[in-house]
Protein backbone atom coordinates (compact mmCIF):
# COMPACT_ATOMS: atom_id res chain seq x y z
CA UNK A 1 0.00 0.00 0.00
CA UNK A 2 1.24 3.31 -0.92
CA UNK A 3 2.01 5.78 2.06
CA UNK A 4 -0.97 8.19 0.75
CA UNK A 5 -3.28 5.31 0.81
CA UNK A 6 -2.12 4.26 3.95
CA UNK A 7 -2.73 7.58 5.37
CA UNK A 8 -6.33 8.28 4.53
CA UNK A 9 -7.51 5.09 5.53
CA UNK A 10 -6.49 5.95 9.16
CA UNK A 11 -8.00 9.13 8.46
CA UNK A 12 -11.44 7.42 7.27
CA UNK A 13 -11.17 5.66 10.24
CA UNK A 14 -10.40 8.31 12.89
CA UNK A 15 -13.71 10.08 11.13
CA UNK A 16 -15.34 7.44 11.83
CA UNK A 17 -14.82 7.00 15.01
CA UNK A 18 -15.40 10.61 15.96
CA UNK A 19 -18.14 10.87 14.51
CA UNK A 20 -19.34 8.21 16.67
CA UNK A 21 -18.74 10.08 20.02
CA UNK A 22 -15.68 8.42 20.44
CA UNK A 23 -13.22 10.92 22.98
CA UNK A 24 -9.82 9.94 21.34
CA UNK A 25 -10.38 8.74 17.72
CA UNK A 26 -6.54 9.12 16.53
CA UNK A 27 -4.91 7.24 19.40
CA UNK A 28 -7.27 4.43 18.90
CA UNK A 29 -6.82 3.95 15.40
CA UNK A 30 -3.09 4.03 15.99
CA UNK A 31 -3.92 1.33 19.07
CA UNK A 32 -5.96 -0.75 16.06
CA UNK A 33 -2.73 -0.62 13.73
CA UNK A 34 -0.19 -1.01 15.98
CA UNK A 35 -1.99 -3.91 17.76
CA UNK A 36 -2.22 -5.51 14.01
CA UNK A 37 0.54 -5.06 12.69
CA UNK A 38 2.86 -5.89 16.11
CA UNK A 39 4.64 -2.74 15.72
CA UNK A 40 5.34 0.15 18.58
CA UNK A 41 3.85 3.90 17.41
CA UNK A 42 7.37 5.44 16.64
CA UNK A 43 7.11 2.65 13.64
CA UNK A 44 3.33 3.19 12.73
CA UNK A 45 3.71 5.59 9.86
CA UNK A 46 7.54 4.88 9.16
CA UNK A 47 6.72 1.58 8.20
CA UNK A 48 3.28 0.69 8.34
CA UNK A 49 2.16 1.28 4.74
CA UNK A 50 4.75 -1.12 3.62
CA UNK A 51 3.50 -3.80 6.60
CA UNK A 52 -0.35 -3.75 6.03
CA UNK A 53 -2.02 -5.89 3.70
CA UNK A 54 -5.50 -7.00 1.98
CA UNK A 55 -6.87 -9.38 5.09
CA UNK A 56 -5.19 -6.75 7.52
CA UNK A 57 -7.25 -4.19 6.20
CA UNK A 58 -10.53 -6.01 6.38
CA UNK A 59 -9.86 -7.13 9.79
CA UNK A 60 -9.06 -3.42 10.67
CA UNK A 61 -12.08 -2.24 8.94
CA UNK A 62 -14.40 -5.06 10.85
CA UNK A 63 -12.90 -3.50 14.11
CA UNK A 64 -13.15 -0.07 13.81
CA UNK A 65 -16.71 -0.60 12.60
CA UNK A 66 -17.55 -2.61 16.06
CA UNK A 67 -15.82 0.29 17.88
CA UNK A 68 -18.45 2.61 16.30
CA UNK A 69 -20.82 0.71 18.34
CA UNK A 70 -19.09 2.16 21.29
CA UNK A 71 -18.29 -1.60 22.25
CA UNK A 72 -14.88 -1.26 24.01
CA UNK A 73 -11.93 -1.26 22.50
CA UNK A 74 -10.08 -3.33 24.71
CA UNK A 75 -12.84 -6.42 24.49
CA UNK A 76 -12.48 -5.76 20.61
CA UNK A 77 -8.97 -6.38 20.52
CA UNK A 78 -8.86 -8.67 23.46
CA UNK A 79 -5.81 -7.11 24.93
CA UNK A 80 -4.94 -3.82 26.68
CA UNK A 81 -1.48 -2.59 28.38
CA UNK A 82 -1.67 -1.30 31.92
CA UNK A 83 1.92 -0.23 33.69
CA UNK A 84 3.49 -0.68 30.38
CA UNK A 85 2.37 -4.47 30.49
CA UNK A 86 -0.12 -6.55 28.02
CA UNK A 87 -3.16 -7.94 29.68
CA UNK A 88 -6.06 -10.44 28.28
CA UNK A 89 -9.12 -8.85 28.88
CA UNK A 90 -12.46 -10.14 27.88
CA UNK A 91 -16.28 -9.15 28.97
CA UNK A 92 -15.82 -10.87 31.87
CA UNK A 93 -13.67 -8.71 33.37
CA UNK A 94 -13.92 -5.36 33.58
CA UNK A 95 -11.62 -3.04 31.76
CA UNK A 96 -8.43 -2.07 34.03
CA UNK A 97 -8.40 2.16 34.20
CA UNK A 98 -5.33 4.21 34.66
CA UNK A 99 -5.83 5.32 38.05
CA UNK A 100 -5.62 1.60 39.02
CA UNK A 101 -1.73 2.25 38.25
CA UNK A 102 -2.02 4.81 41.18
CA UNK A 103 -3.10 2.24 43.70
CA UNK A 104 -0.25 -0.26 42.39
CA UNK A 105 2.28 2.87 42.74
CA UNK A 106 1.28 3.32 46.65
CA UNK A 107 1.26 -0.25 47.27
CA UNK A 108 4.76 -0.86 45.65
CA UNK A 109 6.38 2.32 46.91
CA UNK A 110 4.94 1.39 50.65
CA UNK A 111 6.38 -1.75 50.45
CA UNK A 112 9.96 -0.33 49.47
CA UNK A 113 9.62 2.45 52.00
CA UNK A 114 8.83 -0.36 54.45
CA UNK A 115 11.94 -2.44 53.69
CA UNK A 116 9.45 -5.81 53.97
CA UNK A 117 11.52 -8.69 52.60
CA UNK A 118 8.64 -10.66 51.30
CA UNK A 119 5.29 -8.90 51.73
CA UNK A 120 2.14 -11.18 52.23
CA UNK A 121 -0.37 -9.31 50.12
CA UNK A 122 -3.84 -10.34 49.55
CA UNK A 123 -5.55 -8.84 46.42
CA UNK A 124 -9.81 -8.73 46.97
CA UNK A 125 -11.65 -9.06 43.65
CA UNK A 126 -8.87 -9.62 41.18
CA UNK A 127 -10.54 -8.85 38.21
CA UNK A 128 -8.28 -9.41 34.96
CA UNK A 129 -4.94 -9.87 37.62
CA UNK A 130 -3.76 -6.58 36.53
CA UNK A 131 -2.85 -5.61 40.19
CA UNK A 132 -1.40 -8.86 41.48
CA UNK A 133 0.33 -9.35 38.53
CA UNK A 134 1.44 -5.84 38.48
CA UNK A 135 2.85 -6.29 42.41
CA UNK A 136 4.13 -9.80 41.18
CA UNK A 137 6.77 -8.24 38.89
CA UNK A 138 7.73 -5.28 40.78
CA UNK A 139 7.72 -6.99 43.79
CA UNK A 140 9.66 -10.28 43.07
CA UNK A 141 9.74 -11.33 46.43
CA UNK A 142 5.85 -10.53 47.26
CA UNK A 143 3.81 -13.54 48.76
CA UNK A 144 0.25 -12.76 46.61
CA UNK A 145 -3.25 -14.35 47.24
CA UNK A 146 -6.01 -12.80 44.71
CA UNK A 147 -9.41 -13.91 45.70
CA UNK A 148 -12.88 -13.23 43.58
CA UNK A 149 -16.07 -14.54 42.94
CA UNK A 150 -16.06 -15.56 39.57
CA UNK A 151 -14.30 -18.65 38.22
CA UNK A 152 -14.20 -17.00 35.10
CA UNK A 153 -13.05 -13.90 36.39
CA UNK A 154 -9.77 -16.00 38.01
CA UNK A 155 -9.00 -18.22 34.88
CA UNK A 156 -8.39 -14.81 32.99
CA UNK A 157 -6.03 -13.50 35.78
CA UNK A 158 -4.13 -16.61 35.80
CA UNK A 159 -3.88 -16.56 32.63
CA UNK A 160 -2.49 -13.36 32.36
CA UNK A 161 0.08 -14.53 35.65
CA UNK A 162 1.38 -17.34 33.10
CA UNK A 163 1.99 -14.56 30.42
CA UNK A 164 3.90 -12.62 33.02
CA UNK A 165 6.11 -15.19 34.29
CA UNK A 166 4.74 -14.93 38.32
CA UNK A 167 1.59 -17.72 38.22
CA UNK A 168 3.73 -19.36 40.91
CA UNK A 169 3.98 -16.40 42.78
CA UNK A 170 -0.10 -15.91 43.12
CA UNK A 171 -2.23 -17.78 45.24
CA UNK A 172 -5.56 -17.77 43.07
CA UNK A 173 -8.72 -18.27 45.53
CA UNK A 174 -12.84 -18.56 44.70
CA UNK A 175 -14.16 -16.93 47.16
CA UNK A 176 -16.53 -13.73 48.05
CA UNK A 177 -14.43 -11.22 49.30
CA UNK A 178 -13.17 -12.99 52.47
CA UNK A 179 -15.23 -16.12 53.15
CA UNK A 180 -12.65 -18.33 51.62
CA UNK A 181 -9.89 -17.16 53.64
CA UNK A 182 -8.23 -19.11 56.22
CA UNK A 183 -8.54 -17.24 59.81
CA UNK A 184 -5.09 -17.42 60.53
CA UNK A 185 -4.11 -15.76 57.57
CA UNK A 186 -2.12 -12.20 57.93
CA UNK A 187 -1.10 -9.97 55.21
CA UNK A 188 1.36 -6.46 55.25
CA UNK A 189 -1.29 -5.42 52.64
CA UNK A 190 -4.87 -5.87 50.89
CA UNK A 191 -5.29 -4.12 47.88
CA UNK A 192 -8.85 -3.43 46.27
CA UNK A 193 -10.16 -2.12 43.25
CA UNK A 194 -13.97 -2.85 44.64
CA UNK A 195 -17.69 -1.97 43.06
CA UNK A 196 -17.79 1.54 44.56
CA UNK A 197 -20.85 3.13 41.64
CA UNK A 198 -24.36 3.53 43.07
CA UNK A 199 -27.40 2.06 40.89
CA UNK A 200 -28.55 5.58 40.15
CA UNK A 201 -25.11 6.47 38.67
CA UNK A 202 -25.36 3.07 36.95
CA UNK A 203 -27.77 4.30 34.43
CA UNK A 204 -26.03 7.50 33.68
CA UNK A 205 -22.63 5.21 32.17
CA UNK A 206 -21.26 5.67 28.99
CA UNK A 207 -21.24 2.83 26.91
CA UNK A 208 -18.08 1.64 26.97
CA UNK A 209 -17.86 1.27 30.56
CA UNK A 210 -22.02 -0.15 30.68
CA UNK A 211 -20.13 -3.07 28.64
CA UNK A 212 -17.84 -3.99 31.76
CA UNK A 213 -19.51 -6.80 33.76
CA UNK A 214 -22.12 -4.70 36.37
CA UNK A 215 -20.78 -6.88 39.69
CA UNK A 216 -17.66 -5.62 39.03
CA UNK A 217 -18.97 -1.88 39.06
CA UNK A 218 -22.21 -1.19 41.35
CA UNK A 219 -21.95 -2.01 44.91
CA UNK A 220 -25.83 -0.78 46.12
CA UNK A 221 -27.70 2.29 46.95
CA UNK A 222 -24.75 4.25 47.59
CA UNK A 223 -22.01 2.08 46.01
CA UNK A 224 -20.19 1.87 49.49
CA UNK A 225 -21.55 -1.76 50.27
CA UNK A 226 -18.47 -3.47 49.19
CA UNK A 227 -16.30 -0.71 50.62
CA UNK A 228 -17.81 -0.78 54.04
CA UNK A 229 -17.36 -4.69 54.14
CA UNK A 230 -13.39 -4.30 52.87
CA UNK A 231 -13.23 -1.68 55.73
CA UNK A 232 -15.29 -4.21 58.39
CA UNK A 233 -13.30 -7.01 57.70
CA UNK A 234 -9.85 -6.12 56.79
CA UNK A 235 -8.43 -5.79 60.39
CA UNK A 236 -8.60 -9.26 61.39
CA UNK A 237 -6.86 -9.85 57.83
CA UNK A 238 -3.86 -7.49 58.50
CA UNK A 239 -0.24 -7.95 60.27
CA UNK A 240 0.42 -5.48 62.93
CA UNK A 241 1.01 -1.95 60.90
CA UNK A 242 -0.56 -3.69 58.30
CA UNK A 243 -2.44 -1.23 55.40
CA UNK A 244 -5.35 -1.42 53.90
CA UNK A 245 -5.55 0.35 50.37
CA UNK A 246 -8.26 0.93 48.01
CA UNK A 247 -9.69 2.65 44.97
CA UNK A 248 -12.93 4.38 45.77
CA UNK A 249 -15.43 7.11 43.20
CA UNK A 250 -15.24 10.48 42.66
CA UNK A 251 -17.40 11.62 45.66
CA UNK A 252 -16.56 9.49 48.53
CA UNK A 253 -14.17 10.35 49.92
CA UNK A 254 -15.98 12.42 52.95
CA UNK A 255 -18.27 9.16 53.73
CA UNK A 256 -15.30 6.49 53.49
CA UNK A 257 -13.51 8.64 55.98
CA UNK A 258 -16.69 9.04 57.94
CA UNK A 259 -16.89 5.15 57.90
CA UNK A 260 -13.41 4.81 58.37
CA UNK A 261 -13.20 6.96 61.61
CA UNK A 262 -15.71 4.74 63.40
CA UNK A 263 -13.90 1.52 63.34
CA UNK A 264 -11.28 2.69 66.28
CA UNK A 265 -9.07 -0.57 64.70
CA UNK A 266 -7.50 2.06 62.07
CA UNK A 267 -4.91 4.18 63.30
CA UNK A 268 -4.89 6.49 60.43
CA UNK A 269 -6.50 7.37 57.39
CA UNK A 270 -4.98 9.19 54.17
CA UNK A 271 -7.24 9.90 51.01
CA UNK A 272 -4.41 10.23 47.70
CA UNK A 273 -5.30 11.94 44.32
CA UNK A 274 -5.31 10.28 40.76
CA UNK A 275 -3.66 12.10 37.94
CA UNK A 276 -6.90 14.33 37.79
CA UNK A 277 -6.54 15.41 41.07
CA UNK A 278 -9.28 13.65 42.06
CA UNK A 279 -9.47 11.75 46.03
CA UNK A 280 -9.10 8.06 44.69
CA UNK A 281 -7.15 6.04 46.58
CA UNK A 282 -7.85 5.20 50.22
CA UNK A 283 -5.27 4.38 52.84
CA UNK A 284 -5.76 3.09 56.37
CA UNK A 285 -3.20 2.01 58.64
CA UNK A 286 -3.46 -0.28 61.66
């Protein structure tokens, strides 16, 4: 294909998408190419004319006319990166999002800060793995159970364990949030990315993120149920000093800390920004 032709079929396609609604039509077109061609961006329009061909160009077409949908693009592709690693995802897991990479920032850097040798860290509703997998390979010496609900749900994380190298490392468990776990266990740290959207904000979703599987998202009337059982329960799961850290919405921060400043088991609590400055991580120390 020549470069020229090359060229306006991502533009047809970025049109496309835009003119679907879609926030970012450019960098997902480049995502589409790059994921079939198996070439990084700085390559994408040095040498991607001369890489594409007839069946390529189908398949791209088929996808970016799915993506008009506003089915996401990460289910469409069946793969998505998160801390500069490639993860299977499929629709039964929900889609990792980047301020997931802030929680597995604060758990790593506390465990470094910490000096703990090997860290016993139990991950609650593991979702694709992304987090224990994440914590696997910057942590090599971290001692992982991930525990969810869903069979399914812990096939893909294992899977995605194997890819990594560290399915030794991670202990996966059935179970709903802590009923499976043994009552002698301790952990230096459980990490959560819980349900934490209410059924009202539910029906306001785009899309994309309607598409991810609803257990993984709403969590009742206020979308604290899951967060006030993490909070309820975590104690008797943690080491002395031990943290509990999770991801929480937009506007909870004032009732989590409210919760949190009942249960006289936490000796501190700290509320950290994502990248938007928003409060999204939740820390409390016991």
């Amino acid at each position: 294909m020549e470069q020229q032709e090359f060229r306006r079929l991502i533009q047809e396609a970025e049109t496309k998408l835009e003119d679907a609604g879609i926030p970012s039509p450019a960098a997902e077109v480049e995502i589409v190419i790059e994921t079939l061609l198996n070439i990084e961006r700085i390559n994408l329009y040095l040498h991607g004319a001369d890489l594409i061909d007839a069946n390529m160009i189908k398949r791209f077409e088929e996808i970016i006319e799915k993506r008009t949908s506003r089915y996401p693009l990460q289910y469409i592709l069946g793969e998505m990166y998160f801390y500069g690693r490639r993860f299977i995802v499929t629709p039964d897991v929900m889609v990792p999002t980047p301020e997931t990479e802030v929680l597995c920032d604060l758990a790593v850097n506390y465990i470094n800060n910490e000096g703990i040798e090997t860290p016993s860290i139990l991950d609650v509703g593991v979702g694709s793995g992304v987090i224990s997998v994440t914590i696997a390979c910057e942590i090599p010496k971290a001692e992982i159970m991930a525990v969810d609900i869903s069979e399914k749900t812990l096939e893909i994380a294992s899977n995605n364990a194997g890819l990594h190298g560290v399915r030794d490392r991670i202990k996966f468990v059935q179970s709903d949030l802590f009923s499976q776990i043994g009552n002698d266990a301790l952990f230096d740290l459980i990490l959560s990315n819980p349900p934490y959207i209410s059924e009202e904000e539910y029906k306001t979703l785009p899309p994309e993120v309607l598409a991810d599987p609803k257990i993984s998202l709403v969590s009742g009337e206020q979308g604290l149920d899951i967060i006030k059982k993490l909070i309820e329960c975590a104690p008797k799961y943690l080491k002395s000093k031990g943290r509990l850290m999770f991801e929480i919405g937009y506007n909870q921060a004032d009732k989590v800390v409210e919760i949190s400043e009942k249960d006289l088991r936490y000796r501190s609590i700290s509320i950290m920004k994502d990248l938007n400055d928003i409060d999204r991580v939740v820390i409390l120390s016991i």
